[in-house]
Protein backbone atom coordinates (compact mmCIF):
# COMPACT_ATOMS: atom_id res chain seq x y z
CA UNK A 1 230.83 -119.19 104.28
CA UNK A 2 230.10 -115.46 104.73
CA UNK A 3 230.18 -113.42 101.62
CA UNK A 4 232.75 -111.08 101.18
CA UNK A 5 233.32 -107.71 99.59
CA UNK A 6 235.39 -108.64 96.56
CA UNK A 7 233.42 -112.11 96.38
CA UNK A 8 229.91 -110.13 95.47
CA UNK A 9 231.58 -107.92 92.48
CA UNK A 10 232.43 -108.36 89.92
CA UNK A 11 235.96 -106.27 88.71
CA UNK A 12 237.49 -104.70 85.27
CA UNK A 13 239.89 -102.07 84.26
CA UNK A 14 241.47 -99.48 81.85
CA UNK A 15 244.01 -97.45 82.48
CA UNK A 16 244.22 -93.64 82.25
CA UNK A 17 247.54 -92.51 80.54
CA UNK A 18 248.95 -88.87 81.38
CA UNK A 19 251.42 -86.56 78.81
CA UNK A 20 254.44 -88.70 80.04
CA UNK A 21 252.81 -91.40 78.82
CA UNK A 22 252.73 -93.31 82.02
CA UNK A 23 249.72 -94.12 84.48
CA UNK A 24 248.09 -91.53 85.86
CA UNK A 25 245.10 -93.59 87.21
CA UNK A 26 243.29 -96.57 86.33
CA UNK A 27 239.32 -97.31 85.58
CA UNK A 28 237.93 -99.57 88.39
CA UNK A 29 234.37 -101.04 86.41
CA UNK A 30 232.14 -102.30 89.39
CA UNK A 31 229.03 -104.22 88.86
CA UNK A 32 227.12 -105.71 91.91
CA UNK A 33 226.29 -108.96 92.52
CA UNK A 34 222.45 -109.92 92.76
CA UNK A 35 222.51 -112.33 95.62
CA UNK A 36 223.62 -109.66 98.41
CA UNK A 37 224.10 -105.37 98.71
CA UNK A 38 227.31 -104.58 98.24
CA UNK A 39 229.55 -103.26 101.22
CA UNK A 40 231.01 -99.75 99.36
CA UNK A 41 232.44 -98.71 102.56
CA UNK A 42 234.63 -101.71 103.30
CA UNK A 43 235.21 -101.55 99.52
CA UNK A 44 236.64 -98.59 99.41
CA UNK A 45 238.68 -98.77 102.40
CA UNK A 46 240.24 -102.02 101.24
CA UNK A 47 241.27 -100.16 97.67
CA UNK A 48 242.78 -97.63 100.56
CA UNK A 49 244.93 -99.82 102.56
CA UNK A 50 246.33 -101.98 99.30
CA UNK A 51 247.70 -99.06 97.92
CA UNK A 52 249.52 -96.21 98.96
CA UNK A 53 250.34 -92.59 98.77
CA UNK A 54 252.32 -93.00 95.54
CA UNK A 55 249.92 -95.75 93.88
CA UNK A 56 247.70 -94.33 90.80
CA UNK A 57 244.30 -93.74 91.96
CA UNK A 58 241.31 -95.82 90.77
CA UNK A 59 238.25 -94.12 89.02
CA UNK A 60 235.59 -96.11 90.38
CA UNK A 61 232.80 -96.57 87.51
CA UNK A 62 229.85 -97.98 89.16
CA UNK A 63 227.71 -99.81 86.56
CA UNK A 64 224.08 -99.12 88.28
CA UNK A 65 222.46 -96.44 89.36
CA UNK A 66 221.48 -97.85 92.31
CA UNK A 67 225.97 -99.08 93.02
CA UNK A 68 226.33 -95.21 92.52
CA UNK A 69 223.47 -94.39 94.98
CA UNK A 70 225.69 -96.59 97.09
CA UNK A 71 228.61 -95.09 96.90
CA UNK A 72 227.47 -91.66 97.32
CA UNK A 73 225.48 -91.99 100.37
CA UNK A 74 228.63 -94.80 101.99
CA UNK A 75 231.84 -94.61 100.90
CA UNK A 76 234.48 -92.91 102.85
CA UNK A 77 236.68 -90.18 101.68
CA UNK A 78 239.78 -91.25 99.95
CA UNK A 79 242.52 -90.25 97.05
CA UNK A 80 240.08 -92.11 94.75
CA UNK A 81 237.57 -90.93 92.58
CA UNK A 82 234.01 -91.93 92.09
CA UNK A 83 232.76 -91.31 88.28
CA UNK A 84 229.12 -89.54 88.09
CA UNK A 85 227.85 -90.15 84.68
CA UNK A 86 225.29 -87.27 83.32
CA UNK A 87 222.75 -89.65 82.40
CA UNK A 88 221.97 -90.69 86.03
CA UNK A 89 221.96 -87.11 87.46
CA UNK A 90 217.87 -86.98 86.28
CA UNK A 91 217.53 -90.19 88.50
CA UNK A 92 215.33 -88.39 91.79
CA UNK A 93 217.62 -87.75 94.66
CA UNK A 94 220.67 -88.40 92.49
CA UNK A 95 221.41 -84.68 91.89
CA UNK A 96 221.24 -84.44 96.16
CA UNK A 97 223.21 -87.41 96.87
CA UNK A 98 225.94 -85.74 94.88
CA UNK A 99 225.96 -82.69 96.30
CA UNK A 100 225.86 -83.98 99.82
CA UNK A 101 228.76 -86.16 98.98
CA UNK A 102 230.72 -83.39 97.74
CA UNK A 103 230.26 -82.06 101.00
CA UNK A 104 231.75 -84.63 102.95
CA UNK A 105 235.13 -84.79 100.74
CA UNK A 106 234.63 -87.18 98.03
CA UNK A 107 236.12 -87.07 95.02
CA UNK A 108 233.80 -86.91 92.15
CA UNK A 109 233.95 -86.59 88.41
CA UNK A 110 231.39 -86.12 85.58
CA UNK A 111 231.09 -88.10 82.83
CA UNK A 112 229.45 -87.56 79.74
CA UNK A 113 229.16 -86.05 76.11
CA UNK A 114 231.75 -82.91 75.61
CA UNK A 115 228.76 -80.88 74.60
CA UNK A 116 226.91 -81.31 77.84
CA UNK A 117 227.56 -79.65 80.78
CA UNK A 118 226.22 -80.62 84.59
CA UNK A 119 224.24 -77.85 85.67
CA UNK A 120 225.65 -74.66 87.75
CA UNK A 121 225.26 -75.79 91.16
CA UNK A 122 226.24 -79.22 90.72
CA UNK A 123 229.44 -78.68 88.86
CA UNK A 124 231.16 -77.53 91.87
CA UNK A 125 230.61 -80.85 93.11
CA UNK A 126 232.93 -82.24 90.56
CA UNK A 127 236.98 -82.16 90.22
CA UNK A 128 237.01 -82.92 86.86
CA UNK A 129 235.18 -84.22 83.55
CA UNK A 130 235.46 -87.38 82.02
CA UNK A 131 234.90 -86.42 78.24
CA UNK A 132 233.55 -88.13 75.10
CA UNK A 133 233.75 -85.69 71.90
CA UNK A 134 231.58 -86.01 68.89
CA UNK A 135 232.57 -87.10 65.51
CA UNK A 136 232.11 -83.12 64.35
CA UNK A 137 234.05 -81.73 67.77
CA UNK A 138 237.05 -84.56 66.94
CA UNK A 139 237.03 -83.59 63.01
CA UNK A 140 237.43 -79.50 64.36
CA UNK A 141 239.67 -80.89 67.01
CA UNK A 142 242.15 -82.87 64.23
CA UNK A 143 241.85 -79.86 61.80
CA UNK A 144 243.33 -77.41 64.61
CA UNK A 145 246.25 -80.26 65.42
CA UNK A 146 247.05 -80.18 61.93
CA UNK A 147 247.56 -76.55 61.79
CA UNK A 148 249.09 -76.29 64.98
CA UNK A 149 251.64 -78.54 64.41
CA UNK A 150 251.84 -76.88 60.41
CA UNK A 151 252.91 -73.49 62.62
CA UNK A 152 249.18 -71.85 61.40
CA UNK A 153 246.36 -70.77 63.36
CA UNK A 154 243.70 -73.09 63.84
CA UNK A 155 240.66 -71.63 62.00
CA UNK A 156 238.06 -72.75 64.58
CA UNK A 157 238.97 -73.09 68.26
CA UNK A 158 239.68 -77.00 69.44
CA UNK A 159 237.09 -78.36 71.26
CA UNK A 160 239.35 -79.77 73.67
CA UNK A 161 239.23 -78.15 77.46
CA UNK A 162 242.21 -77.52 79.60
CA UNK A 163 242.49 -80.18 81.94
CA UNK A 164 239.42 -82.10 81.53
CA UNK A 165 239.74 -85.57 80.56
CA UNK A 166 238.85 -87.26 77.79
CA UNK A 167 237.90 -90.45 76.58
CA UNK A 168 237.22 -92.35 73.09
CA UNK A 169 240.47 -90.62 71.57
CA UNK A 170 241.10 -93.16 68.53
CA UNK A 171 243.69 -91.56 66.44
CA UNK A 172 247.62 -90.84 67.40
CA UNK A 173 247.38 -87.19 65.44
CA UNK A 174 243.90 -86.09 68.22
CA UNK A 175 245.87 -87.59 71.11
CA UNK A 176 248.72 -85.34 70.34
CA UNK A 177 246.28 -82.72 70.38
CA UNK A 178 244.83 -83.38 73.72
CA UNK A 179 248.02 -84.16 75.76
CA UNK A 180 250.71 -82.49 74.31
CA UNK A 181 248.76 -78.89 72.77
CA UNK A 182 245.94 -78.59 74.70
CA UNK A 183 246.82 -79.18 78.03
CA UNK A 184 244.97 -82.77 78.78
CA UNK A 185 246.02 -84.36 82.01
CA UNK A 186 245.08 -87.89 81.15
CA UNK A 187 243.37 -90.19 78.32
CA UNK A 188 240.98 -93.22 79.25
CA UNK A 189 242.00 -95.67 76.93
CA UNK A 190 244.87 -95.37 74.00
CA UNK A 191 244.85 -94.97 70.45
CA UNK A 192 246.58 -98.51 70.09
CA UNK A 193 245.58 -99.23 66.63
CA UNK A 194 246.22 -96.22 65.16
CA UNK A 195 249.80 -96.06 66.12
CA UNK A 196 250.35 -99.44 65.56
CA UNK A 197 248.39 -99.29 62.09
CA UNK A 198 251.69 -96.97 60.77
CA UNK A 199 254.41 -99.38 62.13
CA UNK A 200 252.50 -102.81 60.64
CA UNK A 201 254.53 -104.90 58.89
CA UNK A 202 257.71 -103.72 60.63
CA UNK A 203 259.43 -104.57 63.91
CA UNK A 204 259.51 -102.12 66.51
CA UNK A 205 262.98 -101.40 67.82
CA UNK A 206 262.94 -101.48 71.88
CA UNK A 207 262.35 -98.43 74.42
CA UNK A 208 265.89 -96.41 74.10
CA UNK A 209 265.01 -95.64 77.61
CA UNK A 210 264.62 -99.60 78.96
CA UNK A 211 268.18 -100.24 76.97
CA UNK A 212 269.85 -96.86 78.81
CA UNK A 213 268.64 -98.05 82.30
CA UNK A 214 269.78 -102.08 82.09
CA UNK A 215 273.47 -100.52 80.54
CA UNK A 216 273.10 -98.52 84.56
CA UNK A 217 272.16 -101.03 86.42
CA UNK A 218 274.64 -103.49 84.98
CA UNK A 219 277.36 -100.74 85.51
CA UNK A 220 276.15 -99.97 89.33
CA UNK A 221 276.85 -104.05 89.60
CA UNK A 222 272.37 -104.21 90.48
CA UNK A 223 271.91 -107.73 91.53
CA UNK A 224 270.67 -111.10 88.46
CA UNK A 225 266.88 -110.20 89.76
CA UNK A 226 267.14 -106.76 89.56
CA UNK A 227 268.28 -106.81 85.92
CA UNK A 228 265.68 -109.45 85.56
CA UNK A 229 262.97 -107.13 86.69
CA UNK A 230 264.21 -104.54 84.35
CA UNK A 231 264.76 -106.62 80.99
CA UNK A 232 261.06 -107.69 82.07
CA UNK A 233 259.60 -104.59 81.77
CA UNK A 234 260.27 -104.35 77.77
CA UNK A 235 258.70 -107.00 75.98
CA UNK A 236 261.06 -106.25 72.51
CA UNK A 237 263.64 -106.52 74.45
CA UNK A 238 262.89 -109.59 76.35
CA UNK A 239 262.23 -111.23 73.32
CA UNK A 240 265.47 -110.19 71.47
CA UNK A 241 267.54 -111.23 74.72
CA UNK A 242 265.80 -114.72 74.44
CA UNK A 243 266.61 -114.64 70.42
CA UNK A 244 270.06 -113.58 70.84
CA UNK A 245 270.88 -115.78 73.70
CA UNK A 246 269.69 -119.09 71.81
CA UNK A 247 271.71 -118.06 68.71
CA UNK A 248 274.32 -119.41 67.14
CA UNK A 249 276.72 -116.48 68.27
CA UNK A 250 276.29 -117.19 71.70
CA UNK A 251 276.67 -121.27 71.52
CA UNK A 252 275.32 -121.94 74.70
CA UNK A 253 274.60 -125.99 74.73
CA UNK A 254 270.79 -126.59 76.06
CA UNK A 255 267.90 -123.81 74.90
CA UNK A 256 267.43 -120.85 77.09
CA UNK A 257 263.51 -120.46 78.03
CA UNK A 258 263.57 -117.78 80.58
CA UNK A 259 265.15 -114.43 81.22
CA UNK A 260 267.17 -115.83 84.77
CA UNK A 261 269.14 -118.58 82.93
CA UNK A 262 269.77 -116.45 79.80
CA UNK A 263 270.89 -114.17 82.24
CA UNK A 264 272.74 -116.59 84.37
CA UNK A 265 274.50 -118.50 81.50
CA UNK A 266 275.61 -115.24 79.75
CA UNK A 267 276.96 -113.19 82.36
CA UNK A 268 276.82 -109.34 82.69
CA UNK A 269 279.93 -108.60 80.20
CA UNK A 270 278.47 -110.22 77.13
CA UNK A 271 274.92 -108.94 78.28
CA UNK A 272 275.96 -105.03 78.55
CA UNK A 273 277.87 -105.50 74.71
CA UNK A 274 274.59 -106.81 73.50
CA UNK A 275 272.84 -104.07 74.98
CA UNK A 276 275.05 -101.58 73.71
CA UNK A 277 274.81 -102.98 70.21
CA UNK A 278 270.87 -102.15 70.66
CA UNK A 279 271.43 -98.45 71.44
CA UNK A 280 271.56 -97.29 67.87
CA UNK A 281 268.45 -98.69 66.52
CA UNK A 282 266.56 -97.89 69.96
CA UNK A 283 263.01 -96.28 69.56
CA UNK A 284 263.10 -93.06 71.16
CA UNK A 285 258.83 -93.14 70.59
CA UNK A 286 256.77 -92.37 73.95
CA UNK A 287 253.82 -92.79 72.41
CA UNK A 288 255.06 -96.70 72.12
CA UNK A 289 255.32 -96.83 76.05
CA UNK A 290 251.47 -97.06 77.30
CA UNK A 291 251.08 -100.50 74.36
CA UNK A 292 254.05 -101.91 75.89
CA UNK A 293 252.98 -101.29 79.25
CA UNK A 294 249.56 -102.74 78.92
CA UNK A 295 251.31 -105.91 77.51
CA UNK A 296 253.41 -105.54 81.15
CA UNK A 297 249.56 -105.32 83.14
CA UNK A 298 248.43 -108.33 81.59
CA UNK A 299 251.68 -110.14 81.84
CA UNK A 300 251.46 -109.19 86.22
CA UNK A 301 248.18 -109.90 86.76
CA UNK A 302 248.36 -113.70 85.01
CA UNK A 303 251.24 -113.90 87.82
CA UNK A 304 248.87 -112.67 90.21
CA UNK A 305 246.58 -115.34 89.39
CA UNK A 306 248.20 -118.24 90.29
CA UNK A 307 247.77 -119.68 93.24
CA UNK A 308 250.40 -118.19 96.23
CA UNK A 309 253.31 -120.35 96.94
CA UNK A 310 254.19 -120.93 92.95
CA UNK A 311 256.96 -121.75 92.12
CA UNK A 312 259.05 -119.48 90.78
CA UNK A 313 260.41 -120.40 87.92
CA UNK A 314 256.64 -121.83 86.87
CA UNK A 315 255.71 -118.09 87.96
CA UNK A 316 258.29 -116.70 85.01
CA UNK A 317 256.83 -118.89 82.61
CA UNK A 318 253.57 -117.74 83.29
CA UNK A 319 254.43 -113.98 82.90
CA UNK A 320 256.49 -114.79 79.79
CA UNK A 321 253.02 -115.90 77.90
CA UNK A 322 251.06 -113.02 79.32
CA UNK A 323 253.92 -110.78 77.73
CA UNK A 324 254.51 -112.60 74.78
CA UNK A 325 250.61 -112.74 74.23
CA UNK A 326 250.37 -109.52 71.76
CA UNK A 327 253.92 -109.57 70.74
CA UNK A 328 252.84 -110.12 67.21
CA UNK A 329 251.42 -106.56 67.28
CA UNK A 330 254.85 -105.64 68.12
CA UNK A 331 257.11 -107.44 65.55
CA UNK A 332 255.01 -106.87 62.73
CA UNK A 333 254.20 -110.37 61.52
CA UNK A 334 251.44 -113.18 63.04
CA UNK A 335 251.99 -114.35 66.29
CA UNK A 336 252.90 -118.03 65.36
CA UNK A 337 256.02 -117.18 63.40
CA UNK A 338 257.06 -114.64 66.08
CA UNK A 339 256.62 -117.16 68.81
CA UNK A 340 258.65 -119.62 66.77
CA UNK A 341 261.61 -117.51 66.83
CA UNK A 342 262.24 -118.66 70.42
CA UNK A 343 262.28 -121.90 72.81
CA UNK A 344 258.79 -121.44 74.39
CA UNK A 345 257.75 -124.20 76.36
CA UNK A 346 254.67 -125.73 74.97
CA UNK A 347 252.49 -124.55 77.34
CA UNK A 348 253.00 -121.03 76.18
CA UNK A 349 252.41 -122.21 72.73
CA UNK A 350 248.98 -123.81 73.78
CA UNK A 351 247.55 -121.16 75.69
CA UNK A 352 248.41 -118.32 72.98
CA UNK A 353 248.38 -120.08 69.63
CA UNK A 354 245.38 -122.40 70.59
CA UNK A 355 243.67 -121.27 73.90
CA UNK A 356 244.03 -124.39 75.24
CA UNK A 357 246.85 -126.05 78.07
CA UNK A 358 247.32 -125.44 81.95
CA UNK A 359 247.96 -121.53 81.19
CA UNK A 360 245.14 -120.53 79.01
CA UNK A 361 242.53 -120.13 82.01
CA UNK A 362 244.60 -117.33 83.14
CA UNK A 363 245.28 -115.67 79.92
CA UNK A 364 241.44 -115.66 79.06
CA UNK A 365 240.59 -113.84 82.20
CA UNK A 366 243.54 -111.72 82.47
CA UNK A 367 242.19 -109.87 79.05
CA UNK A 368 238.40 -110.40 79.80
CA UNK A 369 239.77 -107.94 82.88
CA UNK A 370 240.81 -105.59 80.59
CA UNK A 371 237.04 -104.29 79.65
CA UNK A 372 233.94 -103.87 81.68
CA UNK A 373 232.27 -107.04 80.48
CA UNK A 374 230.85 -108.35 83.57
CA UNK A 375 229.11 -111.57 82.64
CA UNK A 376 232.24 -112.28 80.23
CA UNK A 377 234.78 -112.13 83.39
CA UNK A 378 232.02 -114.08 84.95
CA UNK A 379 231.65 -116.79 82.77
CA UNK A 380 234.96 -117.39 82.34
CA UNK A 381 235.93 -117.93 86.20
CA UNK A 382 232.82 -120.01 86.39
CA UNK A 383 234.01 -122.35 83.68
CA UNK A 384 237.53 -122.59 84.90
CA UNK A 385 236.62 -122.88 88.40
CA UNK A 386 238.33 -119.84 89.54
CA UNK A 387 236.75 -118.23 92.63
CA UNK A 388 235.34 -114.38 91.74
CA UNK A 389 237.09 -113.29 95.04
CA UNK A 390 240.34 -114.90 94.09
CA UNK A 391 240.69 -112.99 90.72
CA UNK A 392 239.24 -109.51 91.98
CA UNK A 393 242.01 -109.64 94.58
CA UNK A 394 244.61 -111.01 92.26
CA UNK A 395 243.80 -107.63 89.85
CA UNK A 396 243.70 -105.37 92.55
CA UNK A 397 247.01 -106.56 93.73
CA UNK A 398 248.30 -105.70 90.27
CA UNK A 399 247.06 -102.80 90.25
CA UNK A 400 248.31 -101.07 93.44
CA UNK A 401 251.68 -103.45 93.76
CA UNK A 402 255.08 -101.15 93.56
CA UNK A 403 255.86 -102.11 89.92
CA UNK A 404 252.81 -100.77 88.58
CA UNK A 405 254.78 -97.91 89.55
CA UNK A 406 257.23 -97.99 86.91
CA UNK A 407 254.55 -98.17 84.18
């Protein structure tokens, strides 16, 4: 069999988040495979005809010199960008290869320390910077949030740049600072444990904005799947709808295990009252939005993994246990006793609780995706048997379908 593009790389991600706190572009990690050179111009012109005009662009990070080399010298023009990272630009002939790429259109970005700087004549070359700041330049950077958001003046400039970006942003108070004072279009990455670390031991209320938008749609008569879709997208929500409609208030006979027969059995009347009882207690947080969204990536992509022609209520299932896979960090209390609080089929139960059943292959890589550990992701479709091709397309299909849109 001939070797294909996607079947000689091997694929991870992270997601850039912008000041909405929605997806502004996503982290493609690349690493070659040994056996055969990898194709970067029928890459890249796949990653062009999945997606589309309105689909986030990837930042393709190379993880070789010599994949970079590659890409430089290969790859056609596109909306994507190709990440340059400082400590290759000594390599001989690098520093050339990026300016003659430059000069055929590409999109390029530098990536390194926030101290350094590429050199005068190359830094034309690049649209942006991908930052990392120092622990000295963050502890300046927090000291001028503080006082900016105390109403004083900062007593030392921020280090952070207009509209560079920036990565390796751990705390909620420095993201602030970046998106919201300073002007930062996007964040590699998200402060998840921070903002989660002041919300532990509490449930977090769902979006106010998810609740709003399901009250519409129910009023503009949207269609069971559309609603569906929707009361997917907010994994609080999801699981209080599964809660509420297997309590004692509702009475329904037989337990309710998905979102279409909840849905079904309830009906849209009792559904929008329920709703509307959410509304006061709804968390009106957007800094919530990019953990709940990630939850939403993983939750696609384990659909994506099955094998086409699923069934679809097996497909549902499937996306419930990708969803419900972090909700602990969510409700504020260990995953078993959250999981409990609902009719999960046992296979849901296995492949969270104990990594083990028909489903937990596809949670394990789903989250090994979610880094740039290549010989992790690797191992892991080696040892369930899943084909390197099959799961690269499967996350690029995630990645640039029309509901990662929404994100």
């Amino acid at each position: 069999m001939a070797q294909t593009v996607l079947g000689n790389v091997t694929l991870g991600y992270r997601p850039l988040w912008n000041r909405s706190r929605t997806l502004a572009a996503v982290q493609l990690f690349i690493e070659a495979g040994h056996a055969h050179p990898v194709d970067v111009a029928h890459l890249v012109t796949l990653l062009d005809e999945l997606g589309d005009s309105d689909t986030p662009p990837f930042l393709l990070s190379p993880k070789s010199p010599q994949l970079l080399r590659d890409l430089l010298e290969h790859a056609p023009t596109s909306a994507h960008w190709t990440e340059v990272r400082n400590d290759w630009l000594g390599i001989p002939g690098m520093a050339e290869r990026v300016q003659r790429a430059h000069q055929r259109g590409m999109r390029l970005i530098w990536r390194g320390d926030a101290d350094q700087a590429p050199g005068p004549e190359l830094a034309r070359c690049f649209v942006t910077r991908l930052l990392r700041l120092s622990p000295q330049q963050a502890l300046v950077a927090l000291q001028a949030a503080a006082r900016q958001r105390a109403g004083l003046t900062p007593l030392a400039p921020s280090p952070v740049q207009l509209n560079y970006l920036y990565e390796g942003i751990a705390s909620r108070l420095l993201m602030e600072h970046c998106l919201d004072q300073q002007g930062t279009p996007a964040l590699l990455d998200w402060p998840f444990e921070d903002i989660l670390h002041a919300l532990q031991h509490q449930a977090i209320a769902p979006d106010h904005h998810a609740v709003v938008a399901l009250v519409q749609a129910i009023d503009n008569d949207m269609s069971v799947e559309n609603i569906e879709a929707l009361l997917a997208e907010e994994p609080i929500l999801t699981f209080r709808f599964l809660a509420y409609a297997n309590s004692a208030a509702v009475g329904l006979r037989k337990d309710i295990e998905s979102l279409r027969h909840g849905l079904m059995m309830l009906g849209t009347s009792p559904l929008k009252r329920w709703l509307t009882e959410q509304l006061p207690q709804a968390s009106r947080d957007p800094n919530l939005a990019p953990v709940k969204a990630a939850m939403v990536l993983r939750a696609r992509l384990m659909e994506h993994l099955l094998d086409t022609g699923v069934e679809h209520e097996l497909a549902r299932e499937i996306y419930l246990c990708g969803l419900f896979s972090q909700i602990d960090v969510l409700m504020g209390e260990p995953l078993g006793t959250a999981l409990h609080r609902v009719p999960l089929s046992s296979r849901i139960f296995n492949a969270t609780l104990r990594s083990s059943g028909p489903y937990a292959p596809l949670l394990q890589v789903a989250s090994a995706l979610e880094s740039d550990n290549s010989a992790h992701i690797r191992k892991l479709c080696h040892q369930h048997g899943m084909a390197l091709e099959d799961v690269n397309r499967s996350l690029l299909r995630t990645l640039t379908g029309r509901r990662v849109l929404r994100l």
